[in-house]
PDB file of N, CA and C in Angstrom:
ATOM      1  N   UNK A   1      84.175 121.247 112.916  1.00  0.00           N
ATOM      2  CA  UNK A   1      85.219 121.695 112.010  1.00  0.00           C
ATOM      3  C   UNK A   1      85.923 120.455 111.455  1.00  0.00           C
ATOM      4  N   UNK A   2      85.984 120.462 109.684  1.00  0.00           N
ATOM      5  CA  UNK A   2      87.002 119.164 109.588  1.00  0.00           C
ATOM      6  C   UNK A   2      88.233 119.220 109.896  1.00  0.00           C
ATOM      7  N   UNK A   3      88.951 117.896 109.544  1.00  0.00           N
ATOM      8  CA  UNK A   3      90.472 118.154 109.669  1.00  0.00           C
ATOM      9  C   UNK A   3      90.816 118.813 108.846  1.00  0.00           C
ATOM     10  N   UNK A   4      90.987 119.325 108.267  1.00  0.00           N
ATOM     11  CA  UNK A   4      91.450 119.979 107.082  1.00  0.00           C
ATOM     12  C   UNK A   4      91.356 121.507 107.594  1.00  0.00           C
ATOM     13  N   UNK A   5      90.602 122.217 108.142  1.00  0.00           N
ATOM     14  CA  UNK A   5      90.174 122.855 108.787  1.00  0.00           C
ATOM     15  C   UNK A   5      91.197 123.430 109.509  1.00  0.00           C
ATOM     16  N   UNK A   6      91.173 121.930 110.799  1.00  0.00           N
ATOM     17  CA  UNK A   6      91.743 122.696 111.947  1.00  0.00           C
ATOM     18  C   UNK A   6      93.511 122.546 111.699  1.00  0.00           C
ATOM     19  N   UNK A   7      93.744 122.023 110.546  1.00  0.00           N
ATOM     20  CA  UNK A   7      95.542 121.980 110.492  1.00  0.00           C
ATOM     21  C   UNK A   7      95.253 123.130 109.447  1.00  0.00           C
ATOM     22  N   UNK A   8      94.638 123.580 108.809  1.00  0.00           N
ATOM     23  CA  UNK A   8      95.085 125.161 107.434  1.00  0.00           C
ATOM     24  C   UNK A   8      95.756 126.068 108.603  1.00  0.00           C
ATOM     25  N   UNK A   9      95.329 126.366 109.743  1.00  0.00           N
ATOM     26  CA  UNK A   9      96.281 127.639 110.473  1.00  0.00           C
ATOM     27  C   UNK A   9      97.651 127.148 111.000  1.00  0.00           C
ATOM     28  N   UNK A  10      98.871 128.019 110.239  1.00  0.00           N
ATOM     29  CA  UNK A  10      99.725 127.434 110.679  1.00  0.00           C
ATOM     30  C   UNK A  10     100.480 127.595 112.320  1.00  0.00           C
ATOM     31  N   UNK A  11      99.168 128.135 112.809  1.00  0.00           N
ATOM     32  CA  UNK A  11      99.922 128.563 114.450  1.00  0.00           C
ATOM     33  C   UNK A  11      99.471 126.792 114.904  1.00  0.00           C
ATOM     34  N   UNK A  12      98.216 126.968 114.731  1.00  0.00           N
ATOM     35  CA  UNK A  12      97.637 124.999 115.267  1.00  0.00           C
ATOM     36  C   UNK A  12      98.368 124.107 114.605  1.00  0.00           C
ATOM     37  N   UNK A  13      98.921 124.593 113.116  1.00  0.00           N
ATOM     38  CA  UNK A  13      99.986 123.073 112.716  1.00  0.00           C
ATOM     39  C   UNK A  13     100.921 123.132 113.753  1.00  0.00           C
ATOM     40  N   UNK A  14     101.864 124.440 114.392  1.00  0.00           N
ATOM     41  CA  UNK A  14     102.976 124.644 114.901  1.00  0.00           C
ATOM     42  C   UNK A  14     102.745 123.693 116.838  1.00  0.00           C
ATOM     43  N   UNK A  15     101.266 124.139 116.992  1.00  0.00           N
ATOM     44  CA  UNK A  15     101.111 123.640 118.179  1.00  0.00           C
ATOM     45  C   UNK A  15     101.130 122.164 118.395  1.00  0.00           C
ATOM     46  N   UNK A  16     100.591 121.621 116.921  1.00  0.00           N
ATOM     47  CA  UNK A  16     100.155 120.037 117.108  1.00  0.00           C
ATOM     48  C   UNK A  16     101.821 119.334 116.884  1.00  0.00           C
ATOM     49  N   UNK A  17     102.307 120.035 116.073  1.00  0.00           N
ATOM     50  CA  UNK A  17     103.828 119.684 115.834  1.00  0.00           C
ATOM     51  C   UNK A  17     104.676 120.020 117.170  1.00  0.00           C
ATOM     52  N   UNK A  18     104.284 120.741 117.818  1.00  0.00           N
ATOM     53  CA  UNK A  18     105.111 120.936 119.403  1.00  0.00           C
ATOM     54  C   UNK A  18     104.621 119.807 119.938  1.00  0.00           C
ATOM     55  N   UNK A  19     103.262 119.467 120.175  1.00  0.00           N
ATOM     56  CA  UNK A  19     102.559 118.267 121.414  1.00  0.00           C
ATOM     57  C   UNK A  19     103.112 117.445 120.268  1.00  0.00           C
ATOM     58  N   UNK A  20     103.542 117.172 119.777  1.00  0.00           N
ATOM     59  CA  UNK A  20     103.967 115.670 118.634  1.00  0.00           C
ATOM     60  C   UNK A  20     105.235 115.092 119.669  1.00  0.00           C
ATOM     61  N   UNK A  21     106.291 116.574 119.930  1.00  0.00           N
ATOM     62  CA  UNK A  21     107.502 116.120 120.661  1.00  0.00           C
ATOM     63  C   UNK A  21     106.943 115.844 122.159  1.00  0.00           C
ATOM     64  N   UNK A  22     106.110 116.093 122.840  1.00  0.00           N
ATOM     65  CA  UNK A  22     105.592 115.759 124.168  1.00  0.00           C
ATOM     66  C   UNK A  22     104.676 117.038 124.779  1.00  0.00           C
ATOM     67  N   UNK A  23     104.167 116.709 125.955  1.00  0.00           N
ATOM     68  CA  UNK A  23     103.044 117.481 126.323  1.00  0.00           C
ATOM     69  C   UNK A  23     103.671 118.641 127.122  1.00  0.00           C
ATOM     70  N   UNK A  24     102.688 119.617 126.877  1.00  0.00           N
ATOM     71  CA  UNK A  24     103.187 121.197 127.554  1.00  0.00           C
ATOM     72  C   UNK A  24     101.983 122.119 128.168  1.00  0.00           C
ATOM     73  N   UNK A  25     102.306 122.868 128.819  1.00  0.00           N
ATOM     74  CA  UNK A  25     101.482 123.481 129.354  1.00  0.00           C
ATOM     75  C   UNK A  25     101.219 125.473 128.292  1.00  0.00           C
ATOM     76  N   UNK A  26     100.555 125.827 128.288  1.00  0.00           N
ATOM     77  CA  UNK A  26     100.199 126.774 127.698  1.00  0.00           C
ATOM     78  C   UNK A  26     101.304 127.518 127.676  1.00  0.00           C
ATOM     79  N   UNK A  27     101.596 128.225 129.415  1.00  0.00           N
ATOM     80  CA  UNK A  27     103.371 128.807 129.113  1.00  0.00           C
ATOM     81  C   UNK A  27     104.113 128.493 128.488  1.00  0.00           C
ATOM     82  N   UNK A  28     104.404 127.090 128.258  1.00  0.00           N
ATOM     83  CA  UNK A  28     105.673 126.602 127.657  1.00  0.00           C
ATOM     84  C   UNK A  28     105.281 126.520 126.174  1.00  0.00           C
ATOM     85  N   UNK A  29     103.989 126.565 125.437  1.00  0.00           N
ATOM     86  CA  UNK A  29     103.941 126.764 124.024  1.00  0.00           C
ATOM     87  C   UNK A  29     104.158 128.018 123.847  1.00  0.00           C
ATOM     88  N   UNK A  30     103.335 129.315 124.683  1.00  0.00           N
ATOM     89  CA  UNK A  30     103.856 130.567 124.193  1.00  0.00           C
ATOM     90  C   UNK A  30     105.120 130.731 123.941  1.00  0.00           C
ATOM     91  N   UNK A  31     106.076 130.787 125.136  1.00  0.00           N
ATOM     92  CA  UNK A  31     107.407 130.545 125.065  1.00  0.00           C
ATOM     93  C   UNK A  31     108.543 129.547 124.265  1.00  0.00           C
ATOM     94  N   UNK A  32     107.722 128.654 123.508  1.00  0.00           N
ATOM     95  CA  UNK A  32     108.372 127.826 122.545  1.00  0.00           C
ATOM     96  C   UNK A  32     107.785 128.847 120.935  1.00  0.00           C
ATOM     97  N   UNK A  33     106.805 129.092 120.508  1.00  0.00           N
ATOM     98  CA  UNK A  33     105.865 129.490 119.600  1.00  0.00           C
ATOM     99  C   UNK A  33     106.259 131.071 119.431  1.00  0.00           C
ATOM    100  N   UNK A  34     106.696 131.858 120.528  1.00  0.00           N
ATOM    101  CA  UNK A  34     106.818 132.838 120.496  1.00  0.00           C
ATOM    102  C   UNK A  34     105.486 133.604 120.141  1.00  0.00           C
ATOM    103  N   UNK A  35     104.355 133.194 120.623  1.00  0.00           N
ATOM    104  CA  UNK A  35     102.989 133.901 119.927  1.00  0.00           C
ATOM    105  C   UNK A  35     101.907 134.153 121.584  1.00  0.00           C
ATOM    106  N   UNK A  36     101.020 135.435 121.521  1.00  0.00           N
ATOM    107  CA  UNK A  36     100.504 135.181 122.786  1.00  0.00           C
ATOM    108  C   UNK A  36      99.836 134.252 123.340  1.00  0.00           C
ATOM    109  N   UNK A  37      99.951 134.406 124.965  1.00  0.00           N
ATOM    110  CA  UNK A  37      98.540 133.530 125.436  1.00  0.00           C
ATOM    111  C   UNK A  37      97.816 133.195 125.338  1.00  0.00           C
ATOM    112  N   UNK A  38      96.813 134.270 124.579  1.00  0.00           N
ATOM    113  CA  UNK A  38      95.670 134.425 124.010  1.00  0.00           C
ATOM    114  C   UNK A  38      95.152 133.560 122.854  1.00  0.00           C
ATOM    115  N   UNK A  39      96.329 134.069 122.492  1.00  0.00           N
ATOM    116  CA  UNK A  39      96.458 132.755 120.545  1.00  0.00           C
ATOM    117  C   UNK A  39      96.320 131.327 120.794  1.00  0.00           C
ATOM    118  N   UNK A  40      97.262 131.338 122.112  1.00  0.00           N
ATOM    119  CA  UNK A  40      97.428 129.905 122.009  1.00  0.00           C
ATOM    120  C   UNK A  40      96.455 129.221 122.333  1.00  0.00           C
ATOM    121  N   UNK A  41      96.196 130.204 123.460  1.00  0.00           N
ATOM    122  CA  UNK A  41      94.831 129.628 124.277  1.00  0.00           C
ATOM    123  C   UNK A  41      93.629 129.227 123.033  1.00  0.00           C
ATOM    124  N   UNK A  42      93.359 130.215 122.095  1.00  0.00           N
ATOM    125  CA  UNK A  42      92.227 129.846 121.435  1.00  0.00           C
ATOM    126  C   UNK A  42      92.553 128.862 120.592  1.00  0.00           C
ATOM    127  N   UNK A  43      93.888 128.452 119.700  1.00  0.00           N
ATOM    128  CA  UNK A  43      93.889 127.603 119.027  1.00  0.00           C
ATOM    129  C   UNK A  43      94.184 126.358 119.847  1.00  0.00           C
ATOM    130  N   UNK A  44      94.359 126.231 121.314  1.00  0.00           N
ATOM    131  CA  UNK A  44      94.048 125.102 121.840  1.00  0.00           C
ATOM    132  C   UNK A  44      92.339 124.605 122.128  1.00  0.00           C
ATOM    133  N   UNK A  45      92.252 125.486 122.261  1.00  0.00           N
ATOM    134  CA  UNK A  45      90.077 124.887 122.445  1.00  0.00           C
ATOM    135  C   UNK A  45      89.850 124.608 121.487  1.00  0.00           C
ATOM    136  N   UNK A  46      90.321 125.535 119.869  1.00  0.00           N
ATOM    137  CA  UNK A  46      89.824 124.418 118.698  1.00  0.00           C
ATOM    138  C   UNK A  46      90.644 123.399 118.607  1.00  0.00           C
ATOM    139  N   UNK A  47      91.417 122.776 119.263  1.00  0.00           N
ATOM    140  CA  UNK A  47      91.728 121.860 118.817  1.00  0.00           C
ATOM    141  C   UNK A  47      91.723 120.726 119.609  1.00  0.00           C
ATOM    142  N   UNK A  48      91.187 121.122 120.691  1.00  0.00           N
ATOM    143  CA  UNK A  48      90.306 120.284 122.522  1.00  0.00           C
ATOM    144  C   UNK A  48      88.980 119.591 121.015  1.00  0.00           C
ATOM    145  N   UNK A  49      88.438 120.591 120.599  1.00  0.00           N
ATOM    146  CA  UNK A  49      86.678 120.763 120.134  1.00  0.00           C
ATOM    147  C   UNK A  49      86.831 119.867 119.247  1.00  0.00           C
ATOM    148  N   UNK A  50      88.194 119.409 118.544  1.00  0.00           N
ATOM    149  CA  UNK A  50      88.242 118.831 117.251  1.00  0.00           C
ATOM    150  C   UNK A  50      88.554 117.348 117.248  1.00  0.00           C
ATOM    151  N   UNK A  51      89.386 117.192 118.615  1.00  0.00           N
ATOM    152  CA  UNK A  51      89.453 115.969 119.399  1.00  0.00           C
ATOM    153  C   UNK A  51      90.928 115.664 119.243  1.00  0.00           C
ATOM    154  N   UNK A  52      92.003 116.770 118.648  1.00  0.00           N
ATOM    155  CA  UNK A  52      93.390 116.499 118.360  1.00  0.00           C
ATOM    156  C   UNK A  52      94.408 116.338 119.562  1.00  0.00           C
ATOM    157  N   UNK A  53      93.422 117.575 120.773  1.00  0.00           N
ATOM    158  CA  UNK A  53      94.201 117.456 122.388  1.00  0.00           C
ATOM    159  C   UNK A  53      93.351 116.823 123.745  1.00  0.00           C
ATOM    160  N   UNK A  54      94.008 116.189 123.888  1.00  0.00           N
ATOM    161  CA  UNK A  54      92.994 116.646 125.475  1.00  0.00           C
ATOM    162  C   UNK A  54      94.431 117.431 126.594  1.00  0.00           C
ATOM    163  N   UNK A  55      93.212 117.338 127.675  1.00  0.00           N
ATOM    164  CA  UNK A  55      94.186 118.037 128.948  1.00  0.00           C
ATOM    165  C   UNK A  55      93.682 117.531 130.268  1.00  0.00           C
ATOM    166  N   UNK A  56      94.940 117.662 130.916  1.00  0.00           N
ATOM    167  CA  UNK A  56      94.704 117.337 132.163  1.00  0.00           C
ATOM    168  C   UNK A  56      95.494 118.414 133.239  1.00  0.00           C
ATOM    169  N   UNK A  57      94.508 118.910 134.860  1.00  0.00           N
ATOM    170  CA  UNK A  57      94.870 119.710 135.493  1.00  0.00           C
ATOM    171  C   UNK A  57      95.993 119.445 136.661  1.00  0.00           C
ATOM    172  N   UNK A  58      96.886 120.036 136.563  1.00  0.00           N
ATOM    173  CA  UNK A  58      98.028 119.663 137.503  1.00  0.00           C
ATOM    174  C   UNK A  58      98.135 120.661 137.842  1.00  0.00           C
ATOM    175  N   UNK A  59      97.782 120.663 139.098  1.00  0.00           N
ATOM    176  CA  UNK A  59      97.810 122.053 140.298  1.00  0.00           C
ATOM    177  C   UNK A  59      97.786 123.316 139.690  1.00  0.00           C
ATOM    178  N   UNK A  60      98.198 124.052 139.237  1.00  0.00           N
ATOM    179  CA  UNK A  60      97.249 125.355 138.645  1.00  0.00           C
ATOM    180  C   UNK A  60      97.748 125.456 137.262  1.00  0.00           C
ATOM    181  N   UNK A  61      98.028 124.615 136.927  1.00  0.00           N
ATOM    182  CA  UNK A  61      98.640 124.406 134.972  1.00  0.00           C
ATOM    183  C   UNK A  61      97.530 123.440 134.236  1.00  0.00           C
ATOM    184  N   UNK A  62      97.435 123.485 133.408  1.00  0.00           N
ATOM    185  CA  UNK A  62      97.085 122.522 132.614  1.00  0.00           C
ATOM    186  C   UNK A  62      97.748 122.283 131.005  1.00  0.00           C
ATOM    187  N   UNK A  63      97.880 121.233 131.345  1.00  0.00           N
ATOM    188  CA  UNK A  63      98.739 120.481 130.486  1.00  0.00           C
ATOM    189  C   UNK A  63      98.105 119.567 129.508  1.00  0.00           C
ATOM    190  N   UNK A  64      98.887 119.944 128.088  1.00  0.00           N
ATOM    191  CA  UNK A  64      98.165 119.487 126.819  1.00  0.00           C
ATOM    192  C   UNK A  64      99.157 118.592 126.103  1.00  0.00           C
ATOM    193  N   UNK A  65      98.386 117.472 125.489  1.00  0.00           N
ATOM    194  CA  UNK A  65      99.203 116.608 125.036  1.00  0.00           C
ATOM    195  C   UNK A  65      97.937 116.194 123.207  1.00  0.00           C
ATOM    196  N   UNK A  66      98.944 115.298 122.529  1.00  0.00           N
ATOM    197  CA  UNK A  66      97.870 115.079 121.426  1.00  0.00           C
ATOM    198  C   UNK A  66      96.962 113.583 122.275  1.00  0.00           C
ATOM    199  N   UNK A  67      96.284 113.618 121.451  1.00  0.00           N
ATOM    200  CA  UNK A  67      95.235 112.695 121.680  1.00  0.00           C
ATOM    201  C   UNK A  67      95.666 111.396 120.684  1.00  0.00           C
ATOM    202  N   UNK A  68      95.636 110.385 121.219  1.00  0.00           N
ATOM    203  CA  UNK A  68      95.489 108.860 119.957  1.00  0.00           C
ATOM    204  C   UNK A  68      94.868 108.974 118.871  1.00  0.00           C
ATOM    205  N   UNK A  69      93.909 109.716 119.129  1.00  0.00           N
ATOM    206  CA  UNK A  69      92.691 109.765 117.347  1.00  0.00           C
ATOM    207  C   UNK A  69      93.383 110.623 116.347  1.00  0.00           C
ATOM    208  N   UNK A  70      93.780 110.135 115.419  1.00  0.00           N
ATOM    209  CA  UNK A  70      94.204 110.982 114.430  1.00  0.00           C
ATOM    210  C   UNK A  70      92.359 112.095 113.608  1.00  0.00           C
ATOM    211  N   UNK A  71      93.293 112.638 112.763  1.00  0.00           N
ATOM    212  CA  UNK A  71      92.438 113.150 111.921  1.00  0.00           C
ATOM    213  C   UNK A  71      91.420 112.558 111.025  1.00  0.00           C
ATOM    214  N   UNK A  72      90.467 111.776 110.589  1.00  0.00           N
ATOM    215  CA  UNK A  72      89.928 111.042 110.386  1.00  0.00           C
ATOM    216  C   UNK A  72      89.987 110.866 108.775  1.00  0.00           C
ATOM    217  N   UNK A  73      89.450 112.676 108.752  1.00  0.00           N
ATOM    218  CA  UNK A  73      89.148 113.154 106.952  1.00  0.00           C
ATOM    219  C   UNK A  73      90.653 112.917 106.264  1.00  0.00           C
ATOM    220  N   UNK A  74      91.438 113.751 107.366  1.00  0.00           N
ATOM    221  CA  UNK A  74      92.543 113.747 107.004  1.00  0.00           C
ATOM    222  C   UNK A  74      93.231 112.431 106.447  1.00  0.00           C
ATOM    223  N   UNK A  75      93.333 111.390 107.274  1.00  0.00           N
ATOM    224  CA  UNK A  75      94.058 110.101 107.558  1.00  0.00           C
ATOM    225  C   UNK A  75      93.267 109.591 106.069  1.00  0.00           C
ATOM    226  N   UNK A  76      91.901 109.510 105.891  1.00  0.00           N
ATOM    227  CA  UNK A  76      91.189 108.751 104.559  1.00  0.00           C
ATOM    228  C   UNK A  76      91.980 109.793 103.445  1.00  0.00           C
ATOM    229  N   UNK A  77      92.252 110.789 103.114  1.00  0.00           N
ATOM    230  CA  UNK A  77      92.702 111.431 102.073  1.00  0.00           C
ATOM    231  C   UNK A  77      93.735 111.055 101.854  1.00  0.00           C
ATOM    232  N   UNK A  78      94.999 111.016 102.591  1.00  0.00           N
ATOM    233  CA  UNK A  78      96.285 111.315 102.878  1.00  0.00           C
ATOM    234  C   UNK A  78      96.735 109.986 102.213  1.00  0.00           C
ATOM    235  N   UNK A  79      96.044 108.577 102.888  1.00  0.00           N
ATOM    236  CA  UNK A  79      96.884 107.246 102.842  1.00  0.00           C
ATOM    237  C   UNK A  79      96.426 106.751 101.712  1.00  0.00           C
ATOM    238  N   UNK A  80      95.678 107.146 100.351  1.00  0.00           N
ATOM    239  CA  UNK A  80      96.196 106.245  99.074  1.00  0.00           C
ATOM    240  C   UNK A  80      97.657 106.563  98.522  1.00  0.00           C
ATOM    241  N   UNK A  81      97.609 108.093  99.049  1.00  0.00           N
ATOM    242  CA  UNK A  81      98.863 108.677  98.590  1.00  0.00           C
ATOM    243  C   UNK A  81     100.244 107.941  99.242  1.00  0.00           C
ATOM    244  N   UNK A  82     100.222 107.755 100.787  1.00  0.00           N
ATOM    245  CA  UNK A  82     101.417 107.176 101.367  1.00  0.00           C
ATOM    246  C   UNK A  82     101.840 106.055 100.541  1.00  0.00           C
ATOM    247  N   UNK A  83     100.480 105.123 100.513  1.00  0.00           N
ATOM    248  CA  UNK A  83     100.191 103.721  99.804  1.00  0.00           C
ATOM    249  C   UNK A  83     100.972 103.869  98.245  1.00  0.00           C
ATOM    250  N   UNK A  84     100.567 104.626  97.639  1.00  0.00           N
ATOM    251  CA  UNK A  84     101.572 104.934  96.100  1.00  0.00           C
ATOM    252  C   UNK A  84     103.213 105.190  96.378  1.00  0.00           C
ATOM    253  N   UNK A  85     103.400 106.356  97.253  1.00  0.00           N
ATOM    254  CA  UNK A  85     104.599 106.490  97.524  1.00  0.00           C
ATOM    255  C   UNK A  85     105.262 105.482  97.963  1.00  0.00           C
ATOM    256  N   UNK A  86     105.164 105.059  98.782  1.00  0.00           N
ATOM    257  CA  UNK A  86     105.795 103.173  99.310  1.00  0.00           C
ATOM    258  C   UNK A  86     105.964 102.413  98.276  1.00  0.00           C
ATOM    259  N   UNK A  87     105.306 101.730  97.419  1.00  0.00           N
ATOM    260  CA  UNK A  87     104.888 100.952  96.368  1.00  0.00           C
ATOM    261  C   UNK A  87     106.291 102.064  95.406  1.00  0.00           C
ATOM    262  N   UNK A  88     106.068 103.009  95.126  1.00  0.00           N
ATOM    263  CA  UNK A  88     107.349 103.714  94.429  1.00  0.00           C
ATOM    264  C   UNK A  88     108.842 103.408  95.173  1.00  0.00           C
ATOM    265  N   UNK A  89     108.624 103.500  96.372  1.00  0.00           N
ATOM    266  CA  UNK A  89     109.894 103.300  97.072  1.00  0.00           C
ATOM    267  C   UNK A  89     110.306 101.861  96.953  1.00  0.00           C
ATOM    268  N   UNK A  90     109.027 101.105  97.010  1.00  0.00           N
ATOM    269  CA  UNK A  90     109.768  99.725  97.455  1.00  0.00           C
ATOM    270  C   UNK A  90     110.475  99.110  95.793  1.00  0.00           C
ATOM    271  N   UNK A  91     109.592  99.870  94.882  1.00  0.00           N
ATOM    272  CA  UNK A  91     110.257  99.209  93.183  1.00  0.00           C
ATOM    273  C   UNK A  91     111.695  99.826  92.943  1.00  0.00           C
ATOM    274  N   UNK A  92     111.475 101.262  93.949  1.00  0.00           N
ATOM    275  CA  UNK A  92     113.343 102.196  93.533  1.00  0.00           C
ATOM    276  C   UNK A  92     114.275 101.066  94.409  1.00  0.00           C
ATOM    277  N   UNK A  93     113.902 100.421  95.637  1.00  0.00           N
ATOM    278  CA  UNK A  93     114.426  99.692  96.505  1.00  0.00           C
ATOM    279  C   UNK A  93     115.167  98.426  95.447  1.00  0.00           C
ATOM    280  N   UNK A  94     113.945  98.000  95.112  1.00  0.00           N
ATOM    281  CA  UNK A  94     113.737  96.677  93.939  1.00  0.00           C
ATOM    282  C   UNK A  94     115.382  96.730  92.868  1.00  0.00           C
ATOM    283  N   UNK A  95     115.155  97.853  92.140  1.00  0.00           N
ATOM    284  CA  UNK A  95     115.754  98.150  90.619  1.00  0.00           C
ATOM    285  C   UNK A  95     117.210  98.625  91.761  1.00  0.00           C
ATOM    286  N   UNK A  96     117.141  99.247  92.668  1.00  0.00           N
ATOM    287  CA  UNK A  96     118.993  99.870  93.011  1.00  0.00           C
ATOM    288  C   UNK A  96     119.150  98.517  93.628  1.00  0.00           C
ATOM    289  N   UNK A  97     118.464  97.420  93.660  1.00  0.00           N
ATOM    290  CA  UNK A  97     119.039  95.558  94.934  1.00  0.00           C
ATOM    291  C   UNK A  97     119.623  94.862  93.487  1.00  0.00           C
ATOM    292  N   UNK A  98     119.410  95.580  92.759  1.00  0.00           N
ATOM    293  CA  UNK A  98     119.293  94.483  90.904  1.00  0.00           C
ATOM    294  C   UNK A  98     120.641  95.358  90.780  1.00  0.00           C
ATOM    295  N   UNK A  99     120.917  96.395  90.785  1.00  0.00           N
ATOM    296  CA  UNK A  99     121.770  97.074  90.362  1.00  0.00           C
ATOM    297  C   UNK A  99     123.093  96.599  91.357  1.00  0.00           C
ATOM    298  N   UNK A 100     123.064  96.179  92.040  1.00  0.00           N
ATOM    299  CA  UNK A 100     124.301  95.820  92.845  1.00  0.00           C
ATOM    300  C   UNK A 100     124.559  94.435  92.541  1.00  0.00           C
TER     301      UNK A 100
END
């Protein structure tokens, strides 16, 4: 599955944006997400499969955190755009340093 893919559902954006603030265990996303077990559970394996989480077992929980690898497709699409936006920021930076 590409990246693009696995962030279009917004329950997996909501999950990857929860593990962004730190790692949790399945209970604690249902209960943050307000969505079932079930849900979560499956949009965590696609996103184990995609390489966005891993997990590790702590006595009968397992606990999910993001992974270092970003999105790959994603990251090549995304950053000419950051790259323009900056370059815009740094000339608005430029013209309001002239203005003072």
């Amino acid at each position: 599955m590409d990246g693009f893919a696995v962030i279009a559902e917004p329950t997996r954006r909501a999950i990857v944006d929860r593990l962004r603030l730190g790692e949790s265990d399945v209970g604690g996303l249902v209960d943050e997400l307000r969505v079932s077990q079930s849900l979560v559970s499956k949009h965590l394996r696609v996103l184990r499969q995609a390489g966005v989480v891993e997990s590790e077992v702590a006595g009968k929980r397992r606990i999910y955190r993001l992974t270092d690898r970003p999105l790959p497709d994603v990251l090549a699409w995304v950053t000419p755009y950051i790259e323009r936006w900056n370059t815009s920021f740094d000339l608005l930076a430029e013209a309001l340093e002239e203005e003072r």
